[in-house]
N, C-alpha and C. Protein backbone atom coordinates (compact mmCIF):
# COMPACT_ATOMS: atom_id res chain seq x y z
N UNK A 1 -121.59 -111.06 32.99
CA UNK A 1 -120.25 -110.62 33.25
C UNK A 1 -120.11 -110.29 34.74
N UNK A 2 -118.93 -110.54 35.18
CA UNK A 2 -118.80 -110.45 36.79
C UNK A 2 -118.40 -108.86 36.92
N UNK A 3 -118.87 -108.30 37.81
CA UNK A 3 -119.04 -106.68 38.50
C UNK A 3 -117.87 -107.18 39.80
N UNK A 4 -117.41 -106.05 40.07
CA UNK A 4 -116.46 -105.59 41.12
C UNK A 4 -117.15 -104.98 41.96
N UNK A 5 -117.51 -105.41 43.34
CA UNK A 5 -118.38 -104.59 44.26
C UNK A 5 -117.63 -103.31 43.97
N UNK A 6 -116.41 -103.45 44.58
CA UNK A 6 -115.57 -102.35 45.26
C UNK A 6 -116.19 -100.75 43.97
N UNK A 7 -115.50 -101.63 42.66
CA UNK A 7 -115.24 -100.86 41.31
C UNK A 7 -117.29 -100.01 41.61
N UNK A 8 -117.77 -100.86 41.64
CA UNK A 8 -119.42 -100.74 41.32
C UNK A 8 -119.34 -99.35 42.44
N UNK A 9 -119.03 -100.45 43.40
CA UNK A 9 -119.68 -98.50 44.58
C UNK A 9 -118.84 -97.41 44.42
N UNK A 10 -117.76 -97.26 43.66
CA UNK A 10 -116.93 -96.33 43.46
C UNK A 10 -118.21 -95.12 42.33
N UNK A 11 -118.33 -96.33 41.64
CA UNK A 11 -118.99 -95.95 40.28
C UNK A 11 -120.11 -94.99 40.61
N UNK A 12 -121.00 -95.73 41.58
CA UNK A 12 -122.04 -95.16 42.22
C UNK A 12 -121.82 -93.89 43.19
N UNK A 13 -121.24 -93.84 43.57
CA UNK A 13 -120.42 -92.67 44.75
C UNK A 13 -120.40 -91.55 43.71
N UNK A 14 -119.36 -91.64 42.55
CA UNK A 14 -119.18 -90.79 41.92
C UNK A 14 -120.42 -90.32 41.30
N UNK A 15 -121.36 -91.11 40.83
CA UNK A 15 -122.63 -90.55 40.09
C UNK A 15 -123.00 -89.75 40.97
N UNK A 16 -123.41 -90.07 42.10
CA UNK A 16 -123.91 -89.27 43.57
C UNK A 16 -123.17 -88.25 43.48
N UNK A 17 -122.16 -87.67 43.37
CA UNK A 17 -121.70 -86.97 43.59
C UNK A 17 -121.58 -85.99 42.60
N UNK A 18 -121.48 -85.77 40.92
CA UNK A 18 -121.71 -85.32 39.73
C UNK A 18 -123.18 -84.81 40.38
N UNK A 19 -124.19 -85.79 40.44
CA UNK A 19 -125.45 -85.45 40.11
C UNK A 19 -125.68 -84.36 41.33
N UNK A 20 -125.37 -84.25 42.20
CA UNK A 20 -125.14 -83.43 43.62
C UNK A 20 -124.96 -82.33 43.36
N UNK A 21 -124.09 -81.99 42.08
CA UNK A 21 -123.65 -80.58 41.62
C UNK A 21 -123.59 -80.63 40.11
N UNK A 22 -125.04 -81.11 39.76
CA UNK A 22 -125.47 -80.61 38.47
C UNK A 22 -124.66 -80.92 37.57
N UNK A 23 -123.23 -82.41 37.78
CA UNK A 23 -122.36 -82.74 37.04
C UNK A 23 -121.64 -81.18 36.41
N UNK A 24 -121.17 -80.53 37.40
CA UNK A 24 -120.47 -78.81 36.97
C UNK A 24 -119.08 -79.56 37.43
N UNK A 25 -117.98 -79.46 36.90
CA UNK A 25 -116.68 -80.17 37.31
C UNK A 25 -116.16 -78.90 38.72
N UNK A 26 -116.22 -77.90 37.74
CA UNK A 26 -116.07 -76.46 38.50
C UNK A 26 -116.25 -76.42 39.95
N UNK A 27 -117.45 -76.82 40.18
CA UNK A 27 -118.41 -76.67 41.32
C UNK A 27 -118.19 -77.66 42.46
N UNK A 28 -118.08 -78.98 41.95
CA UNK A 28 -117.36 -80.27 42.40
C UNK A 28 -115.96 -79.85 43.11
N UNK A 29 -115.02 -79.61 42.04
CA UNK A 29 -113.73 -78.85 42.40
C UNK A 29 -113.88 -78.20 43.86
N UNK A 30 -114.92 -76.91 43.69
CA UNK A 30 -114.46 -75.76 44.89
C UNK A 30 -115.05 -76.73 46.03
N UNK A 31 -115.60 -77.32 45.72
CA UNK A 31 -116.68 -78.15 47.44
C UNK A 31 -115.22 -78.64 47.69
N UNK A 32 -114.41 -79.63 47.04
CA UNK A 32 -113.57 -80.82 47.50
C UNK A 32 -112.16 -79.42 48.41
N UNK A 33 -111.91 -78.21 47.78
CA UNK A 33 -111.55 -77.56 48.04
C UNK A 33 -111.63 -77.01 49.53
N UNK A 34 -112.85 -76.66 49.98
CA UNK A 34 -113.44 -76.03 50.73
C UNK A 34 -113.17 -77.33 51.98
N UNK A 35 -113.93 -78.19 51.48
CA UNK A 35 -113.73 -79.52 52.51
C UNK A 35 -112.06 -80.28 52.90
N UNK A 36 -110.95 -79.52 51.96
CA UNK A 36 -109.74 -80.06 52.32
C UNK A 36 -109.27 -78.85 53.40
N UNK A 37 -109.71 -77.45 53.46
CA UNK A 37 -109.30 -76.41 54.24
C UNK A 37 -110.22 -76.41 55.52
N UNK A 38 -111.29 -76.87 55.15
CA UNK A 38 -112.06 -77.60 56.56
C UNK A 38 -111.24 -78.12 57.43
N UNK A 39 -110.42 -79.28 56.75
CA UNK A 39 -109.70 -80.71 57.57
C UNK A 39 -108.34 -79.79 57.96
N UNK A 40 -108.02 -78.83 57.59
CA UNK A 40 -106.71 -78.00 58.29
C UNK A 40 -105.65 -79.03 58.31
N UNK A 41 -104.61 -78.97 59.71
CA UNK A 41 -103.67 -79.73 59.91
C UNK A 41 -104.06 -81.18 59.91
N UNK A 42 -105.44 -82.11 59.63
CA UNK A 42 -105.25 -83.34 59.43
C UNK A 42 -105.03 -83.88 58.50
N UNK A 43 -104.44 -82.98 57.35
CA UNK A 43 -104.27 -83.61 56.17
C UNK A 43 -102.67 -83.41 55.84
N UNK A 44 -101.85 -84.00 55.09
CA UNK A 44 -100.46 -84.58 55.08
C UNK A 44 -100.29 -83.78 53.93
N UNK A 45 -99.42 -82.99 53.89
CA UNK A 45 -98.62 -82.26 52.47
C UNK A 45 -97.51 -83.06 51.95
N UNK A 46 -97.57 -83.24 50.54
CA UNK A 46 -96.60 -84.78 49.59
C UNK A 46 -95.41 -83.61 50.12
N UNK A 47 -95.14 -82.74 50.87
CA UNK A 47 -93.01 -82.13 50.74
C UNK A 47 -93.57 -82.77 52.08
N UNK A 48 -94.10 -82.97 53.68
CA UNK A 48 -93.89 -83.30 54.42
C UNK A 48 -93.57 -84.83 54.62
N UNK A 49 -94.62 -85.36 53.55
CA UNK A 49 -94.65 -86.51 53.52
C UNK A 49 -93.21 -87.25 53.32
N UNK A 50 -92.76 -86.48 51.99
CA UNK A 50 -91.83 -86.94 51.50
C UNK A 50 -90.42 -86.41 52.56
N UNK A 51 -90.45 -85.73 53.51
CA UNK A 51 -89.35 -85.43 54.28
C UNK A 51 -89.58 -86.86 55.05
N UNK A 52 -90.34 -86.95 55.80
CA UNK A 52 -90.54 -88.08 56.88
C UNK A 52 -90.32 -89.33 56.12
N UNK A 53 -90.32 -89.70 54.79
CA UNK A 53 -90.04 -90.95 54.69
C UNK A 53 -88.32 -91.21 54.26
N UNK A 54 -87.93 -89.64 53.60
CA UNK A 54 -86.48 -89.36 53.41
C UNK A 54 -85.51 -89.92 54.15
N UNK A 55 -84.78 -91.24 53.88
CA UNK A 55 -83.64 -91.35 55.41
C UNK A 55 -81.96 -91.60 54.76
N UNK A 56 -81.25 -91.06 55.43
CA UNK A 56 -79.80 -90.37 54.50
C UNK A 56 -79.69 -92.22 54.59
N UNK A 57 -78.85 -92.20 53.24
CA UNK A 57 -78.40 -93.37 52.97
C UNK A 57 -79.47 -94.43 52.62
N UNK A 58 -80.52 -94.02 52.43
CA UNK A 58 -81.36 -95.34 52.29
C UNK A 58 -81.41 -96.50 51.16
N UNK A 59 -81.26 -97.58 50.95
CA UNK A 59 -81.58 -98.38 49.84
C UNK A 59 -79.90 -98.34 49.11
N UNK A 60 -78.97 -98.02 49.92
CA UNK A 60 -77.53 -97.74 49.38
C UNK A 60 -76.81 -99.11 50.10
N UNK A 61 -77.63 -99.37 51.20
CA UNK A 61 -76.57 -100.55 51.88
C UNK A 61 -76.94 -101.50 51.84
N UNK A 62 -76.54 -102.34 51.07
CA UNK A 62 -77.28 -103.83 50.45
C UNK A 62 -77.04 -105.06 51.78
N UNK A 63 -76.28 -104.53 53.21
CA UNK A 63 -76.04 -105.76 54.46
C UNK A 63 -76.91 -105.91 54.75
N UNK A 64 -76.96 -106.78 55.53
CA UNK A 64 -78.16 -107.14 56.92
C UNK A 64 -78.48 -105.92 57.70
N UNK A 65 -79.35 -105.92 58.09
CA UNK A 65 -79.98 -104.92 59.35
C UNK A 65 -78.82 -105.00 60.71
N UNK A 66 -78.61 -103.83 60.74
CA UNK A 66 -77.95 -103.77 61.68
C UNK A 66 -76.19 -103.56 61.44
N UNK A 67 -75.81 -104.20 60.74
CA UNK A 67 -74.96 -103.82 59.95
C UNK A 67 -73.86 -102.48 59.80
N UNK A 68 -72.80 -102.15 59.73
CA UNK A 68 -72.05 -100.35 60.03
C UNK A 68 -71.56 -101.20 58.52
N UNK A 69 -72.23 -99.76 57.84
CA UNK A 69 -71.89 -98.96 56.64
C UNK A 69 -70.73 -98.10 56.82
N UNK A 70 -69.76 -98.74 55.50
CA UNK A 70 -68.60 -98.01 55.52
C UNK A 70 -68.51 -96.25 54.87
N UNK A 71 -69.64 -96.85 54.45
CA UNK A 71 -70.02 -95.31 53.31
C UNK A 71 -69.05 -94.42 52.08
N UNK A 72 -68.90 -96.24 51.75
CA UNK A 72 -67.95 -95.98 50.40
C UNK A 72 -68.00 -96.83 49.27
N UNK A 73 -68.27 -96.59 48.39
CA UNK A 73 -68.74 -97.45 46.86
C UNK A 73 -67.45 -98.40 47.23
N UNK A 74 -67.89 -100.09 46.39
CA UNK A 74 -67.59 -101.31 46.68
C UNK A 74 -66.06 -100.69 45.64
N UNK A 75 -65.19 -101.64 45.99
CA UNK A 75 -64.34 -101.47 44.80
C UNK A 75 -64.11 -102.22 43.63
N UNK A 76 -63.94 -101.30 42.38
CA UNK A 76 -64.58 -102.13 40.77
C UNK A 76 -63.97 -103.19 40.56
C-alpha cells in the first residue's frame, strides 16, 4: 500500500512527541502553552486576524475591479 511521506512524518513527529511526555495529554497541553507565550507578539490572534482580512463591502460587488459601486441592491 502506498504511504504519504508528508502523512508518515506527521505520524512520526507526533509519536516523538506523546512519547516525550509520557503520552500525558495534560502535560503536552501546558508545554504547547508555555511555548505559544514564549513566541509573544509573533503569533496572530483569529479577532486580529479576522479584522485585517474584514473589508466593508466585500464579495457584494459582482463588477470588474475597479469599478464605483453604487451601494444599492440591483432592482427586482
Amino acid at each position: 500500500m502506498w504511504e504519504d511521506p508528508i502523512v508518515a512524518e506527521v505520524h512520526r513527529i507526533r509519536k516523538e512527541l506523546a512519547a516525550q511526555f509520557n503520552f500525558d495529554v495534560a502535560a503536552m497541553f501546558a508545554d504547547m502553552r508555555k511555548r505559544q507565550i514564549a513566541l509573544g507578539s509573533r503569533l496572530v490572534s483569529l479577532a486580529e486576524s479576522a479584522e485585517l482580512t474584514a473589508e466593508p463591502g466585500r464579495g457584494r460587488d459582482s463588477g470588474p475591479p475597479g469599478a464605483a459601486s453604487t451601494g444599492t441592491a440591483p432592482a427586482a
